[in-house]
C-alpha atoms as a PDB file:
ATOM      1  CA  UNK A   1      27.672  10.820 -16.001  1.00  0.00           C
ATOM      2  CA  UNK A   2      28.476  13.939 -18.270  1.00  0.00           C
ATOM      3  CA  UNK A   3      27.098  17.141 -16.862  1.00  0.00           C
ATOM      4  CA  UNK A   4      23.517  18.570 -17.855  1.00  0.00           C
ATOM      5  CA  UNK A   5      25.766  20.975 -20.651  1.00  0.00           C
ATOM      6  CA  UNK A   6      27.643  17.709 -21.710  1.00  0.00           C
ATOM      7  CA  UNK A   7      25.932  14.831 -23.043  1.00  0.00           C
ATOM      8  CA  UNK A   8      27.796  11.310 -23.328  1.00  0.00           C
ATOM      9  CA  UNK A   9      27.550  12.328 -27.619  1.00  0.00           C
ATOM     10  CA  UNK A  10      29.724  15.447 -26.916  1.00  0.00           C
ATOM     11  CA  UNK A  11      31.891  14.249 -24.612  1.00  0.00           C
ATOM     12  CA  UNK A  12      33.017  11.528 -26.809  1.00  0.00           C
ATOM     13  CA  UNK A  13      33.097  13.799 -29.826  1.00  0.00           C
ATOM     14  CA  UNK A  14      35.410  15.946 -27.963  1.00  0.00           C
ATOM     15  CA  UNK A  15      37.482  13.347 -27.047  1.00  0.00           C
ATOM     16  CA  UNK A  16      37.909  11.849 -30.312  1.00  0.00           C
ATOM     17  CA  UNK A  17      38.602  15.484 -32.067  1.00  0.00           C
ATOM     18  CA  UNK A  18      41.595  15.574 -29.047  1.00  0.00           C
ATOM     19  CA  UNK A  19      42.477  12.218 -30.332  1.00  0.00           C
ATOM     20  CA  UNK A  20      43.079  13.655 -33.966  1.00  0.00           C
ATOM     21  CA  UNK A  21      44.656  16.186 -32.470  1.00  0.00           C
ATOM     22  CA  UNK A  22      47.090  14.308 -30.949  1.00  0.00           C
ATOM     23  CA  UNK A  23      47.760  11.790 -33.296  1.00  0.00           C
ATOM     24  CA  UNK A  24      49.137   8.647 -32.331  1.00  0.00           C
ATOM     25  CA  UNK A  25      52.009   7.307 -34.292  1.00  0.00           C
ATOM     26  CA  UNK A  26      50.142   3.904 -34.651  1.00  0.00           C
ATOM     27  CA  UNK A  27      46.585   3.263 -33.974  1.00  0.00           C
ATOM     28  CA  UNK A  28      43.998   0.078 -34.114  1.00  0.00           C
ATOM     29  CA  UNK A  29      41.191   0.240 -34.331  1.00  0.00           C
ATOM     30  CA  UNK A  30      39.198  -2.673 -32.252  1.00  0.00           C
ATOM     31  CA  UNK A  31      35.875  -3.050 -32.116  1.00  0.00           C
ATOM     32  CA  UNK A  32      35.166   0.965 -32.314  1.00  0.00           C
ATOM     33  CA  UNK A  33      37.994   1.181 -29.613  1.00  0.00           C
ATOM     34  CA  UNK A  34      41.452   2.637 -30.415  1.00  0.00           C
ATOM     35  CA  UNK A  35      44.339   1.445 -29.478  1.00  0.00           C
ATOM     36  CA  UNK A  36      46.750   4.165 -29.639  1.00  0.00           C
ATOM     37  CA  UNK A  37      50.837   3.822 -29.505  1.00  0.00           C
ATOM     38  CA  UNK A  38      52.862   7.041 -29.317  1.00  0.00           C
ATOM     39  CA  UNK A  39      56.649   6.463 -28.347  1.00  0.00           C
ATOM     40  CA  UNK A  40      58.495   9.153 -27.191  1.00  0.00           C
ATOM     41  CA  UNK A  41      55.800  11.044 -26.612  1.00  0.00           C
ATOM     42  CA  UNK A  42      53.256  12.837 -24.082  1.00  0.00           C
ATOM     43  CA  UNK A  43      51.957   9.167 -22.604  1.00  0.00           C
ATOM     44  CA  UNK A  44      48.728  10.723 -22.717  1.00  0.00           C
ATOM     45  CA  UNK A  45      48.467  10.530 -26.733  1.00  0.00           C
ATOM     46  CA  UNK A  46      49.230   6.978 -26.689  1.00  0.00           C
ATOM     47  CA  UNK A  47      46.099   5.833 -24.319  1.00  0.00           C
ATOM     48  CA  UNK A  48      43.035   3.242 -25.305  1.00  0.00           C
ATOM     49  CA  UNK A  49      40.441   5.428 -26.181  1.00  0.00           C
ATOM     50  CA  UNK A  50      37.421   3.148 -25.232  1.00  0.00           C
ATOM     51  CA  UNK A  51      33.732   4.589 -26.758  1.00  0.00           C
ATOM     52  CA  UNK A  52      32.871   1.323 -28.299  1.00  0.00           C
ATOM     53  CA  UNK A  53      29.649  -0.544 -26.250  1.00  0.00           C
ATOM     54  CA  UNK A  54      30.310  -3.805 -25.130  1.00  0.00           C
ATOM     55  CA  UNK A  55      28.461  -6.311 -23.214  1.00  0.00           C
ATOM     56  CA  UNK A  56      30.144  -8.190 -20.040  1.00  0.00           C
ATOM     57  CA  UNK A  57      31.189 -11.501 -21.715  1.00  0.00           C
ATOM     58  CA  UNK A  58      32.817  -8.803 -25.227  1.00  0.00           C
ATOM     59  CA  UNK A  59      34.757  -6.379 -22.009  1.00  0.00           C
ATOM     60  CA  UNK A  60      36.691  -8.190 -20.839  1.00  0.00           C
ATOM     61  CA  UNK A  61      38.462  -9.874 -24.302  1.00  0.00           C
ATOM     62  CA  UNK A  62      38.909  -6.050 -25.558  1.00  0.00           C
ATOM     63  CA  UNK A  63      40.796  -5.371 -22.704  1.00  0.00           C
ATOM     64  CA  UNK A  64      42.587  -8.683 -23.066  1.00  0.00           C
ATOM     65  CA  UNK A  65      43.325  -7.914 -26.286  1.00  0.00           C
ATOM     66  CA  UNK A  66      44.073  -4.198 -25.424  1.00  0.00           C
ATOM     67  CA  UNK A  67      46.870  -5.862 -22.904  1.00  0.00           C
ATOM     68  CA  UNK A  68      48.233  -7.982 -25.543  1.00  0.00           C
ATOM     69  CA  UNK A  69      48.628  -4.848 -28.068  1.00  0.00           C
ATOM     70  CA  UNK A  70      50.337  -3.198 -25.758  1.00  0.00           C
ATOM     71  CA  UNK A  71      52.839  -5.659 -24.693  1.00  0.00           C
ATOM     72  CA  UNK A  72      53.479  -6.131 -27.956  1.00  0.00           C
ATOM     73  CA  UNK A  73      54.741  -2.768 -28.395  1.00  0.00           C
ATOM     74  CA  UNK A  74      56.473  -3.007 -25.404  1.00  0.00           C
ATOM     75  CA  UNK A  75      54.469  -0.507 -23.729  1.00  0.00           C
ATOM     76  CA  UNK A  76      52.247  -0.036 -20.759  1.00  0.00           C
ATOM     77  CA  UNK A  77      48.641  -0.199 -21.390  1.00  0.00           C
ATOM     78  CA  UNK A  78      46.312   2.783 -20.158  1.00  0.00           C
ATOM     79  CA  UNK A  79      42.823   3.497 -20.274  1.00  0.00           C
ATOM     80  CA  UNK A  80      40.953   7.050 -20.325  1.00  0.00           C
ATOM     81  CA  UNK A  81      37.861   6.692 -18.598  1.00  0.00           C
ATOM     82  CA  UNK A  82      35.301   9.213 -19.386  1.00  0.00           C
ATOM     83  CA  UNK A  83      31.679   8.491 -17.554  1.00  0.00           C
ATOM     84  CA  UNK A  84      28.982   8.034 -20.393  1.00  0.00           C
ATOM     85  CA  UNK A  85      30.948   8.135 -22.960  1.00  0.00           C
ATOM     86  CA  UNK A  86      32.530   4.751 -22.365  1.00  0.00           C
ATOM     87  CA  UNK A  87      31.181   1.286 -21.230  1.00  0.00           C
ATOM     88  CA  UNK A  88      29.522   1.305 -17.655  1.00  0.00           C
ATOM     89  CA  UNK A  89      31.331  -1.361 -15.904  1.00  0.00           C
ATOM     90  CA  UNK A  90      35.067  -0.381 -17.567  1.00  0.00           C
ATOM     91  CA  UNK A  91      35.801   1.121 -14.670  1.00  0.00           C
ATOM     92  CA  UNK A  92      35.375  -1.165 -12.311  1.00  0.00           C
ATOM     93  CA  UNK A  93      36.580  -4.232 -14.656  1.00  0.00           C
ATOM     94  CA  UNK A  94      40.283  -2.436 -14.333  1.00  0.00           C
ATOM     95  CA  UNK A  95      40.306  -1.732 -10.623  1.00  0.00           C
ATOM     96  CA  UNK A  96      39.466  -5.322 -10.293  1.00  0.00           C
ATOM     97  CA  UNK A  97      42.778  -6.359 -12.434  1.00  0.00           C
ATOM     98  CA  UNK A  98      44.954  -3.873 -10.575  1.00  0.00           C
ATOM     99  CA  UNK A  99      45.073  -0.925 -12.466  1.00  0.00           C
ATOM    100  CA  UNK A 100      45.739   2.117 -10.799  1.00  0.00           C
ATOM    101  CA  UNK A 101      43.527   5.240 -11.116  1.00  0.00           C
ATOM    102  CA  UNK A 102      45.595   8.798 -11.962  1.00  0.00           C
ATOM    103  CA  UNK A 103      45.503  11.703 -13.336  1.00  0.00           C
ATOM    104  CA  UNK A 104      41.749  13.118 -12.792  1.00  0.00           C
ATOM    105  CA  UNK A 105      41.288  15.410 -15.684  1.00  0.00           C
ATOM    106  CA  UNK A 106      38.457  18.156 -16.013  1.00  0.00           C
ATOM    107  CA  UNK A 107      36.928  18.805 -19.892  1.00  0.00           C
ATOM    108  CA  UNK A 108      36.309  22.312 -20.643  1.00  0.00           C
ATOM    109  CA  UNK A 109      34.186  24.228 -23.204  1.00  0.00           C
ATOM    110  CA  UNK A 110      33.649  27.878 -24.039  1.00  0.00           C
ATOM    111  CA  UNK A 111      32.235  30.091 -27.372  1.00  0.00           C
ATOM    112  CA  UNK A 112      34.456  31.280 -28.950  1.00  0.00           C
ATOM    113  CA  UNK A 113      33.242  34.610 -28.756  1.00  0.00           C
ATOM    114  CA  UNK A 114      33.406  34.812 -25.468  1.00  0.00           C
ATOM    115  CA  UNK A 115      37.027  33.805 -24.667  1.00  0.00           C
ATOM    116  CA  UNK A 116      37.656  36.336 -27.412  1.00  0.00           C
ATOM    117  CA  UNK A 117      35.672  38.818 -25.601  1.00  0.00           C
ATOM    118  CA  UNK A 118      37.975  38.330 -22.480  1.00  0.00           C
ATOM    119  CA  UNK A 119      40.934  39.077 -24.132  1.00  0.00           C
ATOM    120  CA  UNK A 120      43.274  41.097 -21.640  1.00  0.00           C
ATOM    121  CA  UNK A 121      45.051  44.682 -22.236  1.00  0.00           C
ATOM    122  CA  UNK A 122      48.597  44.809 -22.283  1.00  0.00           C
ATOM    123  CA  UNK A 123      51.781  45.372 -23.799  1.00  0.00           C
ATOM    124  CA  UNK A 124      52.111  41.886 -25.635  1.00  0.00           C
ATOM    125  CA  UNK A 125      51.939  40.794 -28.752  1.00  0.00           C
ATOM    126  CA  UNK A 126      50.922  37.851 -30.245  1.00  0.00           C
ATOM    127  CA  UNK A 127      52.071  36.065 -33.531  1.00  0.00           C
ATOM    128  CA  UNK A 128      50.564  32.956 -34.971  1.00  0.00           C
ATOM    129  CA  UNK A 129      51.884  30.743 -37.559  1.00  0.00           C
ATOM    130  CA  UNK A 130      50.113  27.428 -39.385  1.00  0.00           C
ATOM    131  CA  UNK A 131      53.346  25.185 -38.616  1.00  0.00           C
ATOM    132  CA  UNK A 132      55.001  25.041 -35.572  1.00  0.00           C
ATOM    133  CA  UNK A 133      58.493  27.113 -35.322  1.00  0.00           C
ATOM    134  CA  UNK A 134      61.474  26.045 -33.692  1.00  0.00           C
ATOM    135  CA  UNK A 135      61.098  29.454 -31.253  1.00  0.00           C
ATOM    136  CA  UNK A 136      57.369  28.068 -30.483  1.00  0.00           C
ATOM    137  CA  UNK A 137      59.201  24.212 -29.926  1.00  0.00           C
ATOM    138  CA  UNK A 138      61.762  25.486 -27.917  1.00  0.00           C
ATOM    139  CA  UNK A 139      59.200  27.448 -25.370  1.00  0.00           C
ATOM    140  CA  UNK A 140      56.692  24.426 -25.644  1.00  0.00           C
ATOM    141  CA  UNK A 141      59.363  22.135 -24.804  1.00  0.00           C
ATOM    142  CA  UNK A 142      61.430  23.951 -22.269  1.00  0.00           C
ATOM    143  CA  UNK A 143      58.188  24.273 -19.939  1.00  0.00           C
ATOM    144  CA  UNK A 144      56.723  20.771 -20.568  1.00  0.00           C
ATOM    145  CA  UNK A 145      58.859  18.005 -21.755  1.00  0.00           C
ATOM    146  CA  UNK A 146      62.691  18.852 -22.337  1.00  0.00           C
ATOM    147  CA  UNK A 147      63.518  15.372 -21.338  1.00  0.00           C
ATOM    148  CA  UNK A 148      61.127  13.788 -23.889  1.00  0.00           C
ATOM    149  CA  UNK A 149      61.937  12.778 -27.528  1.00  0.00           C
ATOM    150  CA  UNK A 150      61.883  15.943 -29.767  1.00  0.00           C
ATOM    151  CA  UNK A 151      61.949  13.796 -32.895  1.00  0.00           C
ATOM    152  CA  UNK A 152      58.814  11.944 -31.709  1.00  0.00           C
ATOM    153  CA  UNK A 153      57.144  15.427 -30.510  1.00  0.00           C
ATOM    154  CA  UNK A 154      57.818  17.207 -34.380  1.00  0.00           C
ATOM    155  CA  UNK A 155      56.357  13.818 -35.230  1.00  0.00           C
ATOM    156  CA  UNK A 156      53.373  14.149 -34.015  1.00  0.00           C
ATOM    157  CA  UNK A 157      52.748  17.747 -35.006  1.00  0.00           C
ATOM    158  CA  UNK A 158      53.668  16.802 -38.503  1.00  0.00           C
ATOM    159  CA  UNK A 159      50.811  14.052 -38.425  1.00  0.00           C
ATOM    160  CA  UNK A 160      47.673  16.419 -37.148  1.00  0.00           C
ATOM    161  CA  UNK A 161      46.122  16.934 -40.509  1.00  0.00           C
ATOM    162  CA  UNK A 162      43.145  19.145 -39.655  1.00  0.00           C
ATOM    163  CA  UNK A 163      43.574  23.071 -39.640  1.00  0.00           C
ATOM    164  CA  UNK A 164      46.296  23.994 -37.007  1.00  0.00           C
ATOM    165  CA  UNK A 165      47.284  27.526 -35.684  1.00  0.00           C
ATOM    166  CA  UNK A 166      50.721  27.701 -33.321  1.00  0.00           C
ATOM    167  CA  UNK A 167      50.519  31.242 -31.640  1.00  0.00           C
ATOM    168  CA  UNK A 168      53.614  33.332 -29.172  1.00  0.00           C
ATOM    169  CA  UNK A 169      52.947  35.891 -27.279  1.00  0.00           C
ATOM    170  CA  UNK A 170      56.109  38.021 -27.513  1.00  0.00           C
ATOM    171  CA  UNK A 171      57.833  40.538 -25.236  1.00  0.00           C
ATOM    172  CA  UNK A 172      60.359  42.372 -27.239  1.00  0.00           C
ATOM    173  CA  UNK A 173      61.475  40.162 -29.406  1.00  0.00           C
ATOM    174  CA  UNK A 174      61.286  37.338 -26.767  1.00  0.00           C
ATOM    175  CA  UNK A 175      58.325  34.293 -26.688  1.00  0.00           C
ATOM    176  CA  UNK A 176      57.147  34.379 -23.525  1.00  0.00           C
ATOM    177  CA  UNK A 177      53.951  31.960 -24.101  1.00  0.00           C
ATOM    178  CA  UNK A 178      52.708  29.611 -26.750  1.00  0.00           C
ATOM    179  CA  UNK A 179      49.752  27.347 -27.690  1.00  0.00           C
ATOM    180  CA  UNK A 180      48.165  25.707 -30.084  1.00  0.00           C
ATOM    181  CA  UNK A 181      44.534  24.746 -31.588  1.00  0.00           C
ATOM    182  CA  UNK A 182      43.622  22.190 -34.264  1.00  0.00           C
ATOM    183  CA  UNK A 183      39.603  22.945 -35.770  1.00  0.00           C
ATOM    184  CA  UNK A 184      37.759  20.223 -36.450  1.00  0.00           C
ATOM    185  CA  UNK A 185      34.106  20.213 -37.394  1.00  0.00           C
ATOM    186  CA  UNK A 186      32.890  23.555 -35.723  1.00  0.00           C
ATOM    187  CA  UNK A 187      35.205  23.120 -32.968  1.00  0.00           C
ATOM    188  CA  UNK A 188      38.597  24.403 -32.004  1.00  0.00           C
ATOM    189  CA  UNK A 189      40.749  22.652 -29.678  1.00  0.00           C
ATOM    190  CA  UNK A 190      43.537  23.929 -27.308  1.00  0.00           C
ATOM    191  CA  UNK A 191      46.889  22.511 -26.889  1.00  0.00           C
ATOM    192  CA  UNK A 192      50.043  23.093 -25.532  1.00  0.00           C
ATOM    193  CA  UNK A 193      49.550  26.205 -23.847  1.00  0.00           C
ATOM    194  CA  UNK A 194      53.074  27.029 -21.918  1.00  0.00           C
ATOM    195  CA  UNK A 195      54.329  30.399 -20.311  1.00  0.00           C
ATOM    196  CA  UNK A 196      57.412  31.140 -19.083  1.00  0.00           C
ATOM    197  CA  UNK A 197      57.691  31.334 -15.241  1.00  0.00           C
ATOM    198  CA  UNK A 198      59.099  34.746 -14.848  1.00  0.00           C
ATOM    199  CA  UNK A 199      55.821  36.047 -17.462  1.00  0.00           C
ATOM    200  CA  UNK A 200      53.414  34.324 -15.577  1.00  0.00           C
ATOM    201  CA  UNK A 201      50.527  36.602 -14.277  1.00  0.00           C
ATOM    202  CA  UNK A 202      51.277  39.437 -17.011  1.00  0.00           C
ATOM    203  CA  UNK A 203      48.479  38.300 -19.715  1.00  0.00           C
ATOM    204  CA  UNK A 204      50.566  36.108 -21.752  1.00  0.00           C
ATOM    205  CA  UNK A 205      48.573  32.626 -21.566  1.00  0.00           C
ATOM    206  CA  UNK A 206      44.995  34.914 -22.077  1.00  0.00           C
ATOM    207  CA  UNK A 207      46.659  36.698 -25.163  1.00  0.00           C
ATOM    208  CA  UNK A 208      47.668  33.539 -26.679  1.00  0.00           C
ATOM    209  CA  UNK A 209      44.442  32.364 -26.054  1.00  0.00           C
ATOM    210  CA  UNK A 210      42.423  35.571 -27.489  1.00  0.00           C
ATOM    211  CA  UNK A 211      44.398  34.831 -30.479  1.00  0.00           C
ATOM    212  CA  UNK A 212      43.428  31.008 -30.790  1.00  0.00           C
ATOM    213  CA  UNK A 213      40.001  32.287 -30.638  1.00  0.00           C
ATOM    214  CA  UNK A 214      40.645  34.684 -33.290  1.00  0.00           C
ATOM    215  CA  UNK A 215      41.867  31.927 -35.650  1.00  0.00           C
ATOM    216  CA  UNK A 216      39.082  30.035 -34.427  1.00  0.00           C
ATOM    217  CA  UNK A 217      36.338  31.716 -35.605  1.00  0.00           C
ATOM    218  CA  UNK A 218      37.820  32.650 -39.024  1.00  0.00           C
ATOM    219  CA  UNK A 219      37.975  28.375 -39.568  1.00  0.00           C
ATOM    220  CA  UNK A 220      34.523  28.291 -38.506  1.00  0.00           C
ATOM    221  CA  UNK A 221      34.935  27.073 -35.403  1.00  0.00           C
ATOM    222  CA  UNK A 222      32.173  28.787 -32.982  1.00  0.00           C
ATOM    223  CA  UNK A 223      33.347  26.237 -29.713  1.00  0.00           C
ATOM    224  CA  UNK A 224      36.541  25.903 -27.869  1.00  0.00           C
ATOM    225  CA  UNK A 225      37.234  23.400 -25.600  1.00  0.00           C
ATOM    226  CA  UNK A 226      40.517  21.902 -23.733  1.00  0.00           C
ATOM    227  CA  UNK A 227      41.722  19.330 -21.108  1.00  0.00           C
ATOM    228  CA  UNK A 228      43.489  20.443 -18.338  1.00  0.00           C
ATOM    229  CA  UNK A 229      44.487  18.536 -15.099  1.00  0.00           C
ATOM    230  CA  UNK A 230      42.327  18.710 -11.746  1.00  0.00           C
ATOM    231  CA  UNK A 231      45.441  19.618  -9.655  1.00  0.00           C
ATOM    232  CA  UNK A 232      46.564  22.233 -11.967  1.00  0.00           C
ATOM    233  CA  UNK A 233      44.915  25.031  -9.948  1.00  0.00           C
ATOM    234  CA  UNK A 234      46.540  27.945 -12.415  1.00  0.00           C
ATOM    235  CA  UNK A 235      45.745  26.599 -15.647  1.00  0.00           C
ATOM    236  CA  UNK A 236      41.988  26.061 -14.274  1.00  0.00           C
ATOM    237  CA  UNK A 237      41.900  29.668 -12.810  1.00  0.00           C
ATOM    238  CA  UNK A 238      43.212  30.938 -16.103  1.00  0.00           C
ATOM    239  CA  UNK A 239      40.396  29.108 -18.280  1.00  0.00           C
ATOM    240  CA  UNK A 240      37.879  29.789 -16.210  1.00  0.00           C
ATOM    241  CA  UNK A 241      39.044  33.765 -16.201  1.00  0.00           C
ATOM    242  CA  UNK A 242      38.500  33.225 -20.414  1.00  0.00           C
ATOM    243  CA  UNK A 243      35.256  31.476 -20.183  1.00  0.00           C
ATOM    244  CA  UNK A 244      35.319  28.378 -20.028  1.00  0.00           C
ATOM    245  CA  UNK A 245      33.587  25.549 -18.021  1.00  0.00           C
ATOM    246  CA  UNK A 246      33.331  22.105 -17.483  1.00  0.00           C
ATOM    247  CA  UNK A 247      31.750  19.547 -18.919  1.00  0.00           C
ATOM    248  CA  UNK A 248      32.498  16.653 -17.307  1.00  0.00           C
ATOM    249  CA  UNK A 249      36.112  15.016 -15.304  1.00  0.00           C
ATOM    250  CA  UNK A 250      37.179  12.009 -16.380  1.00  0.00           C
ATOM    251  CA  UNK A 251      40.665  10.322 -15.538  1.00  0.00           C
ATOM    252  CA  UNK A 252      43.321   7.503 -16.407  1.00  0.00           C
ATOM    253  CA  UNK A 253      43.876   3.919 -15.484  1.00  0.00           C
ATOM    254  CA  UNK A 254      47.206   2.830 -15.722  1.00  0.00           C
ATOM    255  CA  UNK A 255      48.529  -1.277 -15.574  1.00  0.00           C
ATOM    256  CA  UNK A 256      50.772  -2.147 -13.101  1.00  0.00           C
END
């Protein structure tokens, strides 16, 4: 279950704020599922997202039918499994039909006045735009997903329709570090943070995220919160440096 600061109600709300956030090119709806299809890009954004109850007998045809949506689009199908804020016996339902478990993820929260409040000293400077450049692209790109589908990745940028910020930290006239947030209903999320490797451990990632926080609050948006992988030990020393902490982990599972 959620931790005692995250109750299954936030932790879904979270997740389906990341979900607009990350918008799918096609999406079904199924029962209060979503069935979510992004080609070409992060596979991540084109997962089920599963918060609808069902009973036993209603599980398993959902993920039968989840299964058959997928193959239709020629993809493979992949769960998120977050504890409480999807059916109880999901979990175990796709371990029994030989899906593998990956990816453990941890979900993060913060006030926004606090990461603001951690915001480092330094010789950097950080500029912010409401549309994603092709300088913040580039940077994004170059650290995360070169090999992916650019055309797919504007895509999806172009579809987020709540409030959006894209921030880079500069050195000179050099981006060194980039992210994102989208607000949404009192919250701000993070995305796509990204620092170069030779700017790593100068501030960059902490500016850029001072500034999100900024933006944040001036959209009304008095929470932050992100998703960052278990294994990335960095990134989680880096959020937990800015103040923020978990709510609860939750992770993937992935067909055969």
């Amino acid at each position: 279950m959620p931790s005692a600061i995250g109750s299954a109600e936030m932790v879904r709300g979270l997740q389906e704020r990341a979900a607009r956030a990350l918008p799918a090119e096609r999406v079904k709806d199924a029962g209060g599922w979503r069935l979510r299809h992004a080609p070409g890009c992060s596979w991540w954004a084109g997962t089920v997202l599963p918060h609808g109850e069902a009973g036993p007998d209603a599980l398993l045809r959902r993920v039968v039918a989840a299964e058959e949506f997928y193959a239709g689009q020629g993809a493979v199908t992949r769960f998120q499994i977050s504890p409480g804020a999807c059916p109880e016996h999901l979990d175990r339902l796709l371990a029994g039909r030989g899906y593998r478990r990956r990816s453990p993820m941890s979900l993060r929260v913060a006030t926004t006045a606090r990461v603001l409040g951690r915001e480092p000293t330094g010789p950097l400077r950080v500029r912010w735009d409401d549309r994603p450049t092709r300088a913040w692209f580039g940077l994004w790109r170059a650290v995360h997903d070169r090999d992916g589908d650019a055309s797919a990745q504007w895509g999806m940028l172009d579809r987020v329709e709540r409030p959006s910020v894209y921030a880079r930290a500069m050195s000179g006239d050099d981006v060194v570090a980039v992210g994102r947030a989208v607000a949404d209903a009192g919250w701000a999320g993070v995305f796509g943070m990204a620092t170069l490797p030779e700017a790593r451990g100068r501030g960059a990632a902490r500016s850029v995220l001072a500034a999100l926080a900024d933006w944040a609050g001036v959209h009304g948006a008095d929470r932050m919160y992100l998703q960052v992988e278990r294994d990335n030990v960095p990134a989680l020393r880096l959020y937990e440096r800015a103040g923020f902490i978990e709510v609860c982990g939750y992770h993937y599972r992935t067909a055969r």
